[in-house]
Protein backbone atom coordinates (compact mmCIF):
# COMPACT_ATOMS: atom_id res chain seq x y z
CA UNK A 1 0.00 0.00 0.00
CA UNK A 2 1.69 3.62 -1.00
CA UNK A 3 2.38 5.44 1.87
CA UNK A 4 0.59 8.78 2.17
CA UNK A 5 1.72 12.02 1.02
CA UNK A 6 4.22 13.86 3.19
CA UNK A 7 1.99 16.77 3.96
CA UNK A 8 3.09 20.91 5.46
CA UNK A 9 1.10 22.56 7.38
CA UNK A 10 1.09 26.22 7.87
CA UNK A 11 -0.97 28.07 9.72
CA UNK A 12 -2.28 26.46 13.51
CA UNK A 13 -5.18 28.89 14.64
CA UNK A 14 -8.61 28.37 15.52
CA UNK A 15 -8.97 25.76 12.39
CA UNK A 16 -6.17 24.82 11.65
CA UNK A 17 -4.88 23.50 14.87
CA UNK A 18 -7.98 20.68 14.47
CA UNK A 19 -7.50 20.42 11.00
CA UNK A 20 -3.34 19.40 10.92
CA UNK A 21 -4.47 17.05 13.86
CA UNK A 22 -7.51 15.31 11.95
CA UNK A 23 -4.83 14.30 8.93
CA UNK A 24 -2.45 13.26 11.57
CA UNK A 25 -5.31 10.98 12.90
CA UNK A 26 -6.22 9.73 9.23
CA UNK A 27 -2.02 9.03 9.44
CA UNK A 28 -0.95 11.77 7.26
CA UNK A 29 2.99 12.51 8.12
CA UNK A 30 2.45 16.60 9.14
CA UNK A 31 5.22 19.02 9.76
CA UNK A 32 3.98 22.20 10.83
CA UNK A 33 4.82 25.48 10.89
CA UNK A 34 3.10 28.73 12.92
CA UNK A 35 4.28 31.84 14.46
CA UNK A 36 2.94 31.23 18.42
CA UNK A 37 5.02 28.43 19.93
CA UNK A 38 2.68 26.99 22.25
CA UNK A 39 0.60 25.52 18.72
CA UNK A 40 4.01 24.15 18.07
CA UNK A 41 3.89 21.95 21.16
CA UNK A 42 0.14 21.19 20.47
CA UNK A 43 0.84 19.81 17.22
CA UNK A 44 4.30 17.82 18.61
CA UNK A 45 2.08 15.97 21.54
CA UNK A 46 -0.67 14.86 18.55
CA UNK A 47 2.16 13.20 16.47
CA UNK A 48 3.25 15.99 14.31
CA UNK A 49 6.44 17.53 13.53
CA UNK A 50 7.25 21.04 14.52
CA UNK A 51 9.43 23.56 11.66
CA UNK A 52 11.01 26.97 12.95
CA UNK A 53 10.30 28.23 9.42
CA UNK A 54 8.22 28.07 6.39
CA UNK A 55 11.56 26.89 4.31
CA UNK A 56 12.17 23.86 7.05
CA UNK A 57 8.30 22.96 6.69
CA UNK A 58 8.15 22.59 3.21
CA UNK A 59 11.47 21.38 2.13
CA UNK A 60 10.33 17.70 2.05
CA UNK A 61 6.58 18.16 1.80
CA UNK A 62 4.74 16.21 -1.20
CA UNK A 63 1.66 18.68 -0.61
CA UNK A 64 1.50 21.79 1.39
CA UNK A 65 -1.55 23.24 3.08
CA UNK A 66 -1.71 27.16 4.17
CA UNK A 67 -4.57 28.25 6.77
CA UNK A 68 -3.97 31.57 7.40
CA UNK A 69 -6.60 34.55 8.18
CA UNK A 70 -6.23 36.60 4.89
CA UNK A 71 -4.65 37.62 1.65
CA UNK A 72 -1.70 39.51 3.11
CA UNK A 73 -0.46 35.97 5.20
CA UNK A 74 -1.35 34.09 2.64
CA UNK A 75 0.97 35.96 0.09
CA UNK A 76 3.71 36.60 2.60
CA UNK A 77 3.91 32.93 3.30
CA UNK A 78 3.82 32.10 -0.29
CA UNK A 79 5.83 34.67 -1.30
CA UNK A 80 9.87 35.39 -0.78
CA UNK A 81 12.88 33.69 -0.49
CA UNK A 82 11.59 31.93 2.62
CA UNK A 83 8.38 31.22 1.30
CA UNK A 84 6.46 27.97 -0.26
CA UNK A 85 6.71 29.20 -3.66
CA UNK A 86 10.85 28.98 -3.77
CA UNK A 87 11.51 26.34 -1.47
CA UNK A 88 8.67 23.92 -2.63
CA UNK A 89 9.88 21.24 -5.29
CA UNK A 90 8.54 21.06 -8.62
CA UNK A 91 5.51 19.05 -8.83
CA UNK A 92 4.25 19.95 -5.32
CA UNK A 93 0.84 20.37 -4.40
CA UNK A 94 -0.11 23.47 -2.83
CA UNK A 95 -3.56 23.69 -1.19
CA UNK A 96 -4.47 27.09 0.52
CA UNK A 97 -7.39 26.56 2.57
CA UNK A 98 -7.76 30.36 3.62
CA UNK A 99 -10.38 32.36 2.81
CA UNK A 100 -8.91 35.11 0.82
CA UNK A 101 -10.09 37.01 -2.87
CA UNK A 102 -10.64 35.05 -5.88
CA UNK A 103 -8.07 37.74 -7.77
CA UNK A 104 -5.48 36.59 -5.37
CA UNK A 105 -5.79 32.56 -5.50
CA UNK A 106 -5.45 32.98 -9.00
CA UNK A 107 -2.42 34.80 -9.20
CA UNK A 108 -0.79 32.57 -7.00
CA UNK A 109 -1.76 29.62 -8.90
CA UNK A 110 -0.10 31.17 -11.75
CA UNK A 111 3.10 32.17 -9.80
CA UNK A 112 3.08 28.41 -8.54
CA UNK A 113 3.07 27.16 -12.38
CA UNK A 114 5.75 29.18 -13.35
CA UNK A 115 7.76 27.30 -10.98
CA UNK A 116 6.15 23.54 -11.43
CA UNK A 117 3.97 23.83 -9.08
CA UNK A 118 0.74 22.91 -8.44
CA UNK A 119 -1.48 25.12 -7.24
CA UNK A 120 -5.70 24.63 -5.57
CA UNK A 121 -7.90 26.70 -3.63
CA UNK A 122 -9.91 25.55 -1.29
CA UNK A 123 -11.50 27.40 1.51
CA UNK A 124 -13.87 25.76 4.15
CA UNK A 125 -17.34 26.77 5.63
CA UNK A 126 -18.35 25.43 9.44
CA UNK A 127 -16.38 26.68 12.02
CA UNK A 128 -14.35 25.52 14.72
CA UNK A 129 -16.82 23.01 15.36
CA UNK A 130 -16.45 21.06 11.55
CA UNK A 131 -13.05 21.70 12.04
CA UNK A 132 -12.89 19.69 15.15
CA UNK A 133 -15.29 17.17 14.44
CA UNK A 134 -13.86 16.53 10.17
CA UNK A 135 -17.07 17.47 9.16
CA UNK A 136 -16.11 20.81 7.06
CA UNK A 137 -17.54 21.75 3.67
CA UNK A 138 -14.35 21.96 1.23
CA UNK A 139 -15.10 24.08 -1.69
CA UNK A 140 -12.33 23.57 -4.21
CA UNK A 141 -10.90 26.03 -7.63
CA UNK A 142 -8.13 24.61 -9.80
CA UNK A 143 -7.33 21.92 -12.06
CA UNK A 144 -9.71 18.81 -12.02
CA UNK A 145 -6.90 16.38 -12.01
CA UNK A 146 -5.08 18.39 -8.84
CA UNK A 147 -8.22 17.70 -7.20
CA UNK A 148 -8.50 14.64 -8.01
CA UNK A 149 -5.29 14.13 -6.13
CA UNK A 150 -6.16 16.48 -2.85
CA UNK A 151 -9.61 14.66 -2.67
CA UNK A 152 -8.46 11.57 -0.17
CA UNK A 153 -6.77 14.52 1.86
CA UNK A 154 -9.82 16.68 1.68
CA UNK A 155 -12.00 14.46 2.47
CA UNK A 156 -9.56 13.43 6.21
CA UNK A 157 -10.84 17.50 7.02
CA UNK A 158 -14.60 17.45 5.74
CA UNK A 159 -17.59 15.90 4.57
CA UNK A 160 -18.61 17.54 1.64
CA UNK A 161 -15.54 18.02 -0.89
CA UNK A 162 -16.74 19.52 -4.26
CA UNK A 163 -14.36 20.89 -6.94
CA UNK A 164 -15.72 24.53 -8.00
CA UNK A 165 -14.19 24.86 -11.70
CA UNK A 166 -10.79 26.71 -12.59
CA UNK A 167 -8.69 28.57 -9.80
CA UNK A 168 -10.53 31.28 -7.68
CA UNK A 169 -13.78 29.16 -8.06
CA UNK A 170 -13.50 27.96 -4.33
CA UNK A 171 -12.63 31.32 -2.84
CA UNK A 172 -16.01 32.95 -4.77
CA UNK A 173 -18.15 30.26 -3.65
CA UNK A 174 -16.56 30.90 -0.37
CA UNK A 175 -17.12 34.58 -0.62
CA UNK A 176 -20.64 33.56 -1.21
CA UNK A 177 -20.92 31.37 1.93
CA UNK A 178 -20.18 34.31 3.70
CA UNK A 179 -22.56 36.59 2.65
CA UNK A 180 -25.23 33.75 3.24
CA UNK A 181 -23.95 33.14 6.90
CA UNK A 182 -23.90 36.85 7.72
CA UNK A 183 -27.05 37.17 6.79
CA UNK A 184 -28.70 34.66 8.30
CA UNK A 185 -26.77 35.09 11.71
CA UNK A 186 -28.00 38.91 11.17
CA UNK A 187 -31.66 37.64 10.80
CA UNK A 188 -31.41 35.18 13.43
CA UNK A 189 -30.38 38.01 15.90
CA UNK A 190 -33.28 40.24 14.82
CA UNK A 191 -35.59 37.37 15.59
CA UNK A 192 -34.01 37.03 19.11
CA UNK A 193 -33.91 39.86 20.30
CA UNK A 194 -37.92 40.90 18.64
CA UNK A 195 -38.82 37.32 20.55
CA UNK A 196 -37.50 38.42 23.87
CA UNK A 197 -39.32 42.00 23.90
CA UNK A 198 -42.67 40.49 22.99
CA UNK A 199 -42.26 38.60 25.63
CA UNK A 200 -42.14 34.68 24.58
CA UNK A 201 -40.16 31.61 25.75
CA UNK A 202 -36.99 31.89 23.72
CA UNK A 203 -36.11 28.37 24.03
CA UNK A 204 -39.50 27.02 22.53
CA UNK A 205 -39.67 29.52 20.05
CA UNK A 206 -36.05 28.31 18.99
CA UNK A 207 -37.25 25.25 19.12
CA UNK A 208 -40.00 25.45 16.83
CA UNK A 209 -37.85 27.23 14.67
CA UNK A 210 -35.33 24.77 14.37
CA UNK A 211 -37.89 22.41 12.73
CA UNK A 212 -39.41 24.38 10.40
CA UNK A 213 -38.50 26.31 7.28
CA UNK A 214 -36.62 28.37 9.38
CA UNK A 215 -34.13 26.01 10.53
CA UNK A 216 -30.67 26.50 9.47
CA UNK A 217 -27.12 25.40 10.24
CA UNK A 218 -26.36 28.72 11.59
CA UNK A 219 -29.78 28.59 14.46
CA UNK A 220 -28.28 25.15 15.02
CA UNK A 221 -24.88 25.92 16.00
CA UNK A 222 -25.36 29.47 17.38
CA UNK A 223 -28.29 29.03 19.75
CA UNK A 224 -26.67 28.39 22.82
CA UNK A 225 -24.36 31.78 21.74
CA UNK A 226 -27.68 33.56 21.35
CA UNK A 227 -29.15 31.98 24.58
CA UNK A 228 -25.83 32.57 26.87
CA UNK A 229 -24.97 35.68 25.49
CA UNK A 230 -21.36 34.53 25.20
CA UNK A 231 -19.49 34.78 22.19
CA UNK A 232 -16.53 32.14 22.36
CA UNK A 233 -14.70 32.93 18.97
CA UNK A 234 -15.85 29.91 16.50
CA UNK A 235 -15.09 32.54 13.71
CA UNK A 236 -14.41 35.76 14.83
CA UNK A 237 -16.25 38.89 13.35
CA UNK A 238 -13.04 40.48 12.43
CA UNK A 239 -12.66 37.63 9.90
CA UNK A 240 -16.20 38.04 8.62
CA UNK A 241 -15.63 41.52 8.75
CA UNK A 242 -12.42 40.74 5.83
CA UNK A 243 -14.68 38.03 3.95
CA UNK A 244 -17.50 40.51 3.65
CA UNK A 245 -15.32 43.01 1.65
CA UNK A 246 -13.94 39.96 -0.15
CA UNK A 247 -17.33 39.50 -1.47
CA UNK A 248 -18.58 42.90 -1.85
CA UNK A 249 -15.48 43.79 -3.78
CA UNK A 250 -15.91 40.84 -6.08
CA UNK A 251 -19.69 41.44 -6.89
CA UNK A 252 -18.85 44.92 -7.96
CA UNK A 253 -16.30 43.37 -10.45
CA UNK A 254 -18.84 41.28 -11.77
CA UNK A 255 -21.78 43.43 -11.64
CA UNK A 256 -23.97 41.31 -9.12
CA UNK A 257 -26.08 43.69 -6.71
CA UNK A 258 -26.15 42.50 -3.01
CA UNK A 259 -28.34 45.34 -1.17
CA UNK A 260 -28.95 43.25 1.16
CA UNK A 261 -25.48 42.09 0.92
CA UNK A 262 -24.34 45.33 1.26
CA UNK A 263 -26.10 46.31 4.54
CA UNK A 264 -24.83 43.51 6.64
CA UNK A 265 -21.50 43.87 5.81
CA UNK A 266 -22.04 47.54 7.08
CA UNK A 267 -23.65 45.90 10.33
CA UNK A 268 -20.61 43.58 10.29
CA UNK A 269 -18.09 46.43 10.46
CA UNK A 270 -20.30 48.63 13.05
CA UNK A 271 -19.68 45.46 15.53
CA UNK A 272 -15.88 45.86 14.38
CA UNK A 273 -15.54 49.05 14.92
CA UNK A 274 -17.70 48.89 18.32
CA UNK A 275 -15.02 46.46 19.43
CA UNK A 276 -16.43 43.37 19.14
CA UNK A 277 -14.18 42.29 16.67
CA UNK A 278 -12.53 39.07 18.55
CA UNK A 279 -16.07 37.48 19.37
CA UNK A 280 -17.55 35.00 17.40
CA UNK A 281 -19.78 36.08 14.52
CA UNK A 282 -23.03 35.29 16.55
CA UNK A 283 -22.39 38.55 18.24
CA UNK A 284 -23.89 40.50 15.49
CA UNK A 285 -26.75 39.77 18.30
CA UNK A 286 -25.13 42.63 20.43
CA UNK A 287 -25.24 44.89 17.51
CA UNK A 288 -29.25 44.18 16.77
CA UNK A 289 -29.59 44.91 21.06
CA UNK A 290 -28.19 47.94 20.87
CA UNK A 291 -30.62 49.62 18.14
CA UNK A 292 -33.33 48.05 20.54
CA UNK A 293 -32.27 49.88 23.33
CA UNK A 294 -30.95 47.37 25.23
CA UNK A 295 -27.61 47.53 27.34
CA UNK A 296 -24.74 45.58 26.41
């Protein structure tokens, strides 16, 4: 039986702590790379092997995964004479799993294949939570044989694995998962907080919710956020804050509308900006509390 690909990982945050340790369970060999030492010693104690640099990391690696929190890491890392781009060997396969703009992922991928290597997007929706439990959605831009390739390793980090078409296809579908989760964490907050003030039981009404057409991943995983008021970051609202412009600044190159679009990601970067950046997206709730006259 081949022996699996000898894999780099860089980038150990909120996801991709799990993530590096779910290929490492699926016994993917994983040398990893991160700036904070202590996710260095996490990795070590789950079987993986710990690089002081980006060069070290990838020296050996057949495939090399980035998950980093936006387009300037993600060209910084790929980029210089430290980077994955000059110290990766022809015929590597470099997966960034980042959520960054499609204009970026493909000029990467074209930097990579100027230097024989291979190049795929593919950014993942659900959280800390699918990161942790394997069960993320992979949405995946590049060429269909490259995928075709990635897809065992994909499918060690999620359950639904779906090449996109050419390179920058995952990051727009991405972008688009975004604006869908906003928006539906936005109108799950509104309903909160109108539920509380007319005075019904939150939990049944969230309950009945849940199994009705109103029922959604994001009422799923977010309800206890919405009934604790505690906002452990899943995925923070700084990030959504940088995905939102991601996909506002695409639609205008493409000449999609999104007015309503367009008004969360103003809603998004009011709870920046009112320093709840570092909580979990679920606190757009504190946002919709404050119009209401409510004390946060």
């Amino acid at each position: 039986m081949p022996s699996l690909p000898r894999t780099a990982w860089i980038g150990l945050g909120i996801m991709g702590s799990p993530m590096a340790e779910n290929l490492l369970k699926a016994g993917y060999p994983v040398t990893g790379h991160t700036l904070e030492t202590h996710k260095l010693t996490r990795l070590a104690a789950a079987g993986g092997t710990p690089a002081a640099s980006v060069r070290e990391a990838v020296a050996d690696a057949d495939v090399v995964v980035t998950m980093l929190p936006a387009d300037r890491e993600v060209v910084a890392v790929a980029r210089g004479d430290d980077g994955v781009l000059a110290n990766a060997r022809p015929g590597t396969l470099f997966i960034d799993m980042s959520s960054i703009s499609p204009a970026t992922s493909a000029a990467l991928a074209a930097e990579a294949a100027a230097r024989g290597i291979r190049a795929l997007d593919a950014p993942v929706s659900g959280g800390e939570a699918g990161a942790v439990e394997g069960t993320l959605s992979v949405m995946c831009g590049g060429e269909r044989a490259d995928f075709e390739e990635a897809a065992p390793l994909l499918r060690a980090l999620g359950t639904t694995v779906v090449h996109c078409g050419p390179h920058g296809a995952g990051q727009t579908v991405k972008a688009a998962n975004q604006l869908i989760v906003a928006a539906n964490i936005q109108a799950c907050a509104e309903a909160v907080v109108f539920l509380e003030k007319s005075g019904v039981d939150l939990v049944a009404a969230l309950d009945v919710l849940g199994g009705g057409l109103a029922a959604s991943a994001v009422l799923a995983r977010k309800r206890e956020n919405f009934l604790s008021r505690e906002y452990p970051p899943g995925f923070r609202i700084e990030l959504h804050h940088k995905d939102m412009g991601i996909v506002t600044a695409a639609a205008r190159e493409v000449g999609a509308a999104l007015p309503l679009g367009t008004l969360v990601a103003t809603l998004v970067a009011a709870a920046r900006d009112r320093g709840d950046g570092a909580l979990d997206h679920s606190a757009l709730l504190r946002g919709v509390e404050r119009l209401s006259g409510a004390a946060v």
